[in-house]
PDB file of N, CA and C in Angstrom:
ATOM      1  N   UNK A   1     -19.895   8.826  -6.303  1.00  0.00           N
ATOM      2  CA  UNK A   1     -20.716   8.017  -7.180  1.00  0.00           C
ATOM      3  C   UNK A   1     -21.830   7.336  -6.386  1.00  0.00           C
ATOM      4  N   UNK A   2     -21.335   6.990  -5.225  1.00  0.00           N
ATOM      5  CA  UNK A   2     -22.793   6.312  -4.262  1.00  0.00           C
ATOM      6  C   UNK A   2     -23.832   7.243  -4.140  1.00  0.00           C
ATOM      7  N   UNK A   3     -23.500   8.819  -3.804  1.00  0.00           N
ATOM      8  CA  UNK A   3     -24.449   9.474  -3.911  1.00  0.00           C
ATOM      9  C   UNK A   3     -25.367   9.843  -5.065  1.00  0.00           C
ATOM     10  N   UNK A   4     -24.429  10.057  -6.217  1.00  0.00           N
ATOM     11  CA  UNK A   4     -25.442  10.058  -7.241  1.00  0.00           C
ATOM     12  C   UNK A   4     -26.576   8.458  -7.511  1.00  0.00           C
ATOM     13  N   UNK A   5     -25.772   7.391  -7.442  1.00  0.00           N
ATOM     14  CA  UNK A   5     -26.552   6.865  -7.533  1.00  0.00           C
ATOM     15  C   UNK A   5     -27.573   6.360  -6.170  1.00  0.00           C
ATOM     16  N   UNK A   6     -27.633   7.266  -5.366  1.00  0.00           N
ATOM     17  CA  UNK A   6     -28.358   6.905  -4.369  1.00  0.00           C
ATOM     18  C   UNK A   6     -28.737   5.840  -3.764  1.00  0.00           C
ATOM     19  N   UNK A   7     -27.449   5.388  -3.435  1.00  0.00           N
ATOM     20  CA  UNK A   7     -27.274   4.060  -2.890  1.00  0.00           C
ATOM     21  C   UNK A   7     -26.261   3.958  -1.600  1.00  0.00           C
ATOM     22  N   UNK A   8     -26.093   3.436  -0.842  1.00  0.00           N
ATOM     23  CA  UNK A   8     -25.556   2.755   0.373  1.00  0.00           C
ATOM     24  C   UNK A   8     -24.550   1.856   0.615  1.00  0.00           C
ATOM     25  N   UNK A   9     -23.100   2.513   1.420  1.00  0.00           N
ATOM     26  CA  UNK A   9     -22.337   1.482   1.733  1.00  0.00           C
ATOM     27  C   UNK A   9     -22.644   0.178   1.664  1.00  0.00           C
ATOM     28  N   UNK A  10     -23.544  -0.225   2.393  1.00  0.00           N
ATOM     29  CA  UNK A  10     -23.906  -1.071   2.425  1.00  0.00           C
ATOM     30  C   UNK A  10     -24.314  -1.898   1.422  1.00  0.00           C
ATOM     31  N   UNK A  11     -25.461  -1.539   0.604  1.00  0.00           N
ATOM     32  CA  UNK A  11     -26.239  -1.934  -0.176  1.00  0.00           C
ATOM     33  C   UNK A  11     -24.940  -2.271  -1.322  1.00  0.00           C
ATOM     34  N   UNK A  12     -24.191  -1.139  -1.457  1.00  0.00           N
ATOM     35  CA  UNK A  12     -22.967  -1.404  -2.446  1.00  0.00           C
ATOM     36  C   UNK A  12     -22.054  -2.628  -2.267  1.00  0.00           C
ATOM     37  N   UNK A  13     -21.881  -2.892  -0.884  1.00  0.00           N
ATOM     38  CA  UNK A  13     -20.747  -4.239  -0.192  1.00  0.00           C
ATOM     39  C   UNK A  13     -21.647  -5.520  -0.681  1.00  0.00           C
ATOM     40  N   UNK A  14     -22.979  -5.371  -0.678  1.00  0.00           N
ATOM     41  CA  UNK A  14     -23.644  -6.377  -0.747  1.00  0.00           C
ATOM     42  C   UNK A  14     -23.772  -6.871  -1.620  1.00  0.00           C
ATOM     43  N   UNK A  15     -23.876  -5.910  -3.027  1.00  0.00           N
ATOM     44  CA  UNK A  15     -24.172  -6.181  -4.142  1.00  0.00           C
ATOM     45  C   UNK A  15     -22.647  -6.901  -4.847  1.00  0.00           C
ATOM     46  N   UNK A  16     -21.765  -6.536  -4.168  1.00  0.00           N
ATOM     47  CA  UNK A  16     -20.525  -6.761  -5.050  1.00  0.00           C
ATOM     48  C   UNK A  16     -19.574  -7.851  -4.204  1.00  0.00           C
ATOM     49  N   UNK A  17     -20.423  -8.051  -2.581  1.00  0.00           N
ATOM     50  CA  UNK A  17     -19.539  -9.402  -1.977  1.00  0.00           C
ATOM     51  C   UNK A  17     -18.329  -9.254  -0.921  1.00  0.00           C
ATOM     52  N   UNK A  18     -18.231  -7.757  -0.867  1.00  0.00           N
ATOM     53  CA  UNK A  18     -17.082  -7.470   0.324  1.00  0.00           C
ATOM     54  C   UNK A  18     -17.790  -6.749   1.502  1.00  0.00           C
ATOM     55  N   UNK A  19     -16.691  -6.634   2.607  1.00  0.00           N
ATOM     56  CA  UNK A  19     -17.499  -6.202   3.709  1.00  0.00           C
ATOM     57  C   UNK A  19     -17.596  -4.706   3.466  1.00  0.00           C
ATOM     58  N   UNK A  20     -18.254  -4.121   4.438  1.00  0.00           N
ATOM     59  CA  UNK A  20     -18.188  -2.725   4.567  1.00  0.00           C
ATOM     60  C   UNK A  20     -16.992  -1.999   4.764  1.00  0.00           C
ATOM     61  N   UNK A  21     -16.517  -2.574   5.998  1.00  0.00           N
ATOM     62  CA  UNK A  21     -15.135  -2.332   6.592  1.00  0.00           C
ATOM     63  C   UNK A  21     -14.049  -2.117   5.374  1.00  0.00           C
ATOM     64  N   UNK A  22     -13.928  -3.284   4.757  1.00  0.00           N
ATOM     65  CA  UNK A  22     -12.977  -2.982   3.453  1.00  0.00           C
ATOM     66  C   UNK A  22     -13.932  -2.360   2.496  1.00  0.00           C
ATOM     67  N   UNK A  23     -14.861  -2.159   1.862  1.00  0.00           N
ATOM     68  CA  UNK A  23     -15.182  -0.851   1.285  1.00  0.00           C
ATOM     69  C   UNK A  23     -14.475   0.438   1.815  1.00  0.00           C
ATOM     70  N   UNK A  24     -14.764   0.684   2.830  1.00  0.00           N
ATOM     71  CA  UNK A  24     -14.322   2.372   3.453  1.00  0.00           C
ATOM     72  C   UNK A  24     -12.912   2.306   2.980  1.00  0.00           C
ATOM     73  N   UNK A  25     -12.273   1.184   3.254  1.00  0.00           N
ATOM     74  CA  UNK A  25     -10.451   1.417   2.770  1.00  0.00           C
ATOM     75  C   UNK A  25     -10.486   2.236   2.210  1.00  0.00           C
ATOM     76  N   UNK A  26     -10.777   2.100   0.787  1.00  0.00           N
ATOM     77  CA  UNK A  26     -10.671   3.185  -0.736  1.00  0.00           C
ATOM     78  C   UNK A  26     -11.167   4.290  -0.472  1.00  0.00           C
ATOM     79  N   UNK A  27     -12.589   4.004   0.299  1.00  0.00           N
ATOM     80  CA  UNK A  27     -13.835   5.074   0.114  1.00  0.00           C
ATOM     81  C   UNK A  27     -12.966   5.999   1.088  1.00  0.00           C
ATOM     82  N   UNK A  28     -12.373   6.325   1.916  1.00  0.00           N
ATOM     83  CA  UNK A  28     -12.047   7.159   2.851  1.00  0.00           C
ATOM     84  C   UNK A  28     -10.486   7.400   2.659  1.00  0.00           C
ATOM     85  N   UNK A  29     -10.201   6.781   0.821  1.00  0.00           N
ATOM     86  CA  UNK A  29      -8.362   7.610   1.160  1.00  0.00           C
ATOM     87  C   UNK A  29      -7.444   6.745   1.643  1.00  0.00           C
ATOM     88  N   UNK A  30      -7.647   5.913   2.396  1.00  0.00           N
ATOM     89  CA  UNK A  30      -6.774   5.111   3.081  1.00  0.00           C
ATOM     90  C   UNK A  30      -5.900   3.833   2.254  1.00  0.00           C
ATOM     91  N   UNK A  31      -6.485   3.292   0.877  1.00  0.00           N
ATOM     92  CA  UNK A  31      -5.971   2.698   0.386  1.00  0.00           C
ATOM     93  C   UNK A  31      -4.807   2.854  -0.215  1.00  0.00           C
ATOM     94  N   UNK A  32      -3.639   1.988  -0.001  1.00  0.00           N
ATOM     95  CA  UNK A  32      -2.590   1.976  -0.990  1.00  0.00           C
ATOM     96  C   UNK A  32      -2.863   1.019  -2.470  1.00  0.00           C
ATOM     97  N   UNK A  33      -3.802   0.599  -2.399  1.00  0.00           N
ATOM     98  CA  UNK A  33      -3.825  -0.166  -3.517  1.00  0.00           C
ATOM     99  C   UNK A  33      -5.520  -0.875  -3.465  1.00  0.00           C
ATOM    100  N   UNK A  34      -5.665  -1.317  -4.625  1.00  0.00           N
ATOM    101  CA  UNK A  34      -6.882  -1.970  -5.077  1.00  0.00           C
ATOM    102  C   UNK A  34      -6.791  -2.813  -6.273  1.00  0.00           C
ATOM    103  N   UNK A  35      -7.322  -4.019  -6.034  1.00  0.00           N
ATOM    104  CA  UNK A  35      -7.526  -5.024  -7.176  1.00  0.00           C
ATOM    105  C   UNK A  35      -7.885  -4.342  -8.298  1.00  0.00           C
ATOM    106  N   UNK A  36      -7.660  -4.854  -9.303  1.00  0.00           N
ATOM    107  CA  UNK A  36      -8.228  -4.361 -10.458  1.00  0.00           C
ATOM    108  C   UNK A  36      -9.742  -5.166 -10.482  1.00  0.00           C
ATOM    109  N   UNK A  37      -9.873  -6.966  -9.771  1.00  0.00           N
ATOM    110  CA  UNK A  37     -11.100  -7.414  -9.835  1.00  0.00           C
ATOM    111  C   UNK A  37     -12.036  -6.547  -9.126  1.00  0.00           C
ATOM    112  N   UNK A  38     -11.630  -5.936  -8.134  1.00  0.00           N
ATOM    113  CA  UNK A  38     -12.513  -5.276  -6.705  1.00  0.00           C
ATOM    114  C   UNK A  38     -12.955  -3.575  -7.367  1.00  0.00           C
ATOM    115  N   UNK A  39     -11.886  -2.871  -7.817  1.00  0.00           N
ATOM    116  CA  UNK A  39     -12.661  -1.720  -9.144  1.00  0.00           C
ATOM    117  C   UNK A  39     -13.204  -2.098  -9.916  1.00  0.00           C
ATOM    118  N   UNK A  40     -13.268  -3.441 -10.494  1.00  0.00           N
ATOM    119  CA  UNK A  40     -14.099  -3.471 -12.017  1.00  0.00           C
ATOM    120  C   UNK A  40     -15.438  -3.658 -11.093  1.00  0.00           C
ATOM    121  N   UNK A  41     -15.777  -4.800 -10.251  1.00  0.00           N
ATOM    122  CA  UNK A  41     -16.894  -4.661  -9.313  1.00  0.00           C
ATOM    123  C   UNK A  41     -17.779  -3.691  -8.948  1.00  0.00           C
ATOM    124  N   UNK A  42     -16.690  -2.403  -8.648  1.00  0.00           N
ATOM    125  CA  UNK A  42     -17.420  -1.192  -7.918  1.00  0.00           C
ATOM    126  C   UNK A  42     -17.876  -0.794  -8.933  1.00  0.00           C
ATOM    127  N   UNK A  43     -17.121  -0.479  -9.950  1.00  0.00           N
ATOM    128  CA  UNK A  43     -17.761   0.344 -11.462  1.00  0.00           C
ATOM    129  C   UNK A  43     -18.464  -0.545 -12.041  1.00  0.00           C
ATOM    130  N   UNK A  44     -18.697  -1.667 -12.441  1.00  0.00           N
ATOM    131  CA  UNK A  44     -19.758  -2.212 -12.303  1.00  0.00           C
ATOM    132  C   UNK A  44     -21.078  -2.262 -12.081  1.00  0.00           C
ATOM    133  N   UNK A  45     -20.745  -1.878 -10.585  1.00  0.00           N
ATOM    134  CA  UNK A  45     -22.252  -1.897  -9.769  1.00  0.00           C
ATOM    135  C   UNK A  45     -22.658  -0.046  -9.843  1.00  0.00           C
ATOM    136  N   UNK A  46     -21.489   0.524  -9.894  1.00  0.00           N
ATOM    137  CA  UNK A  46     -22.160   2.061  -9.688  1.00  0.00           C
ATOM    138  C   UNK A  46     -22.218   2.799 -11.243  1.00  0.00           C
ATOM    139  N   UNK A  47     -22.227   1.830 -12.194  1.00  0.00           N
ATOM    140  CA  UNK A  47     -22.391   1.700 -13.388  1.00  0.00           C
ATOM    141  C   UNK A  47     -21.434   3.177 -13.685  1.00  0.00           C
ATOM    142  N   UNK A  48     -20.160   2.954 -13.938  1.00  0.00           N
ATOM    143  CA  UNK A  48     -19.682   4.100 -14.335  1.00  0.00           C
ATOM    144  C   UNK A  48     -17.992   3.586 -14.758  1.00  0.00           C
ATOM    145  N   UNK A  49     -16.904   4.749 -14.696  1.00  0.00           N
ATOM    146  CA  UNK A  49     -15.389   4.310 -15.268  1.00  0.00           C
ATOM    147  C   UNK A  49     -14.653   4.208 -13.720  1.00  0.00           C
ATOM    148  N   UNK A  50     -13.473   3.735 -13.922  1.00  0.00           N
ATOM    149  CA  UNK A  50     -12.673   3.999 -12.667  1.00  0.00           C
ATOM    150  C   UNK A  50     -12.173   5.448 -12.808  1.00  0.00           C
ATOM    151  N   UNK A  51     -11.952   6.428 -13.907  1.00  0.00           N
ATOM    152  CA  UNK A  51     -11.314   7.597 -13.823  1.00  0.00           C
ATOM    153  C   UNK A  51     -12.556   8.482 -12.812  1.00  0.00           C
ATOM    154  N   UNK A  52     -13.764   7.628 -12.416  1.00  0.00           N
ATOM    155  CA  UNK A  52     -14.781   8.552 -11.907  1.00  0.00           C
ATOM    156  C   UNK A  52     -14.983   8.540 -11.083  1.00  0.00           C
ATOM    157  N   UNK A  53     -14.506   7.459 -10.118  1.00  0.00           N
ATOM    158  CA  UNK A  53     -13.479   7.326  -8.542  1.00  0.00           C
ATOM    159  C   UNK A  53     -12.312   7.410  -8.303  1.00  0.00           C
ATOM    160  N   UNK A  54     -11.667   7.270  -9.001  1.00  0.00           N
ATOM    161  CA  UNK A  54     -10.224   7.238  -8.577  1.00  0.00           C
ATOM    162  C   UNK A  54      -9.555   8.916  -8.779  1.00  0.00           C
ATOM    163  N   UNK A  55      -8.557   9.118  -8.799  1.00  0.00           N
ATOM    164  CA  UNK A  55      -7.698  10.335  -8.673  1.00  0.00           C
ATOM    165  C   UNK A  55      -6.119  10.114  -8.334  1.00  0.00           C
ATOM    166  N   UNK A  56      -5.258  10.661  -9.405  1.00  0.00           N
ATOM    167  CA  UNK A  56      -3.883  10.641  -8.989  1.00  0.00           C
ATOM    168  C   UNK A  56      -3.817  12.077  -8.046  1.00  0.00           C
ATOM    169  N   UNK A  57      -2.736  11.887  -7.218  1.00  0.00           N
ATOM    170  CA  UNK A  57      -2.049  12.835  -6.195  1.00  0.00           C
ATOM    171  C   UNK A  57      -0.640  12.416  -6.063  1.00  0.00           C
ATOM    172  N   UNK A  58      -0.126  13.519  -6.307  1.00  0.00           N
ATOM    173  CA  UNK A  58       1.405  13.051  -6.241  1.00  0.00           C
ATOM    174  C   UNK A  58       1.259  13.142  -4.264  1.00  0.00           C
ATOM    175  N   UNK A  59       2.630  12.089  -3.889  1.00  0.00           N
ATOM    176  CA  UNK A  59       2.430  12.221  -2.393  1.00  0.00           C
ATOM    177  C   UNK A  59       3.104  12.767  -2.046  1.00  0.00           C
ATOM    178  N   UNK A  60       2.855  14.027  -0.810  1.00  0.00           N
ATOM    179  CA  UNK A  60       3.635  14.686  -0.237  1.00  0.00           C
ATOM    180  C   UNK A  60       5.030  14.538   0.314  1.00  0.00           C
ATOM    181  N   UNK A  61       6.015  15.250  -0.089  1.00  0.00           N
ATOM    182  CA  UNK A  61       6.959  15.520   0.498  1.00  0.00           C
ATOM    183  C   UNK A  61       6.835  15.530   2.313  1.00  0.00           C
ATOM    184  N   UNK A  62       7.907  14.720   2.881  1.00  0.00           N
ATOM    185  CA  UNK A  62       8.094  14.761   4.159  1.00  0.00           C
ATOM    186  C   UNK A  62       9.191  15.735   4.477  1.00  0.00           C
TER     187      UNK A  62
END
């Protein structure tokens, strides 16, 4: 969604009040979890739904 809307980590952290660093959490997979305040923010700002970032994955078997 940053790319379509042609916009910037950055510019995105800024607009919505968190750092970069915790942006990437989500943005790179790594999150176990997210506010529901901190998604409504992102979709918000990247004017769109959470089904249009987010994604279920069942988690792998060890």
């Amino acid at each position: 969604m940053l790319a379509k809307r042609k916009m910037k980590s950055k510019d995105l952290s800024e607009k919505i009040g968190i750092t970069v660093a915790n942006l990437s959490i989500p943005k790179t997979e790594k999150a176990k979890a997210i506010r529901f305040s901190t998604l409504e923010m992102i979709c918000e700002a990247l004017e769109c739904q959470p089904e249009d970032i987010l994604a279920f994955e069942k988690e792998k078997e060890q």
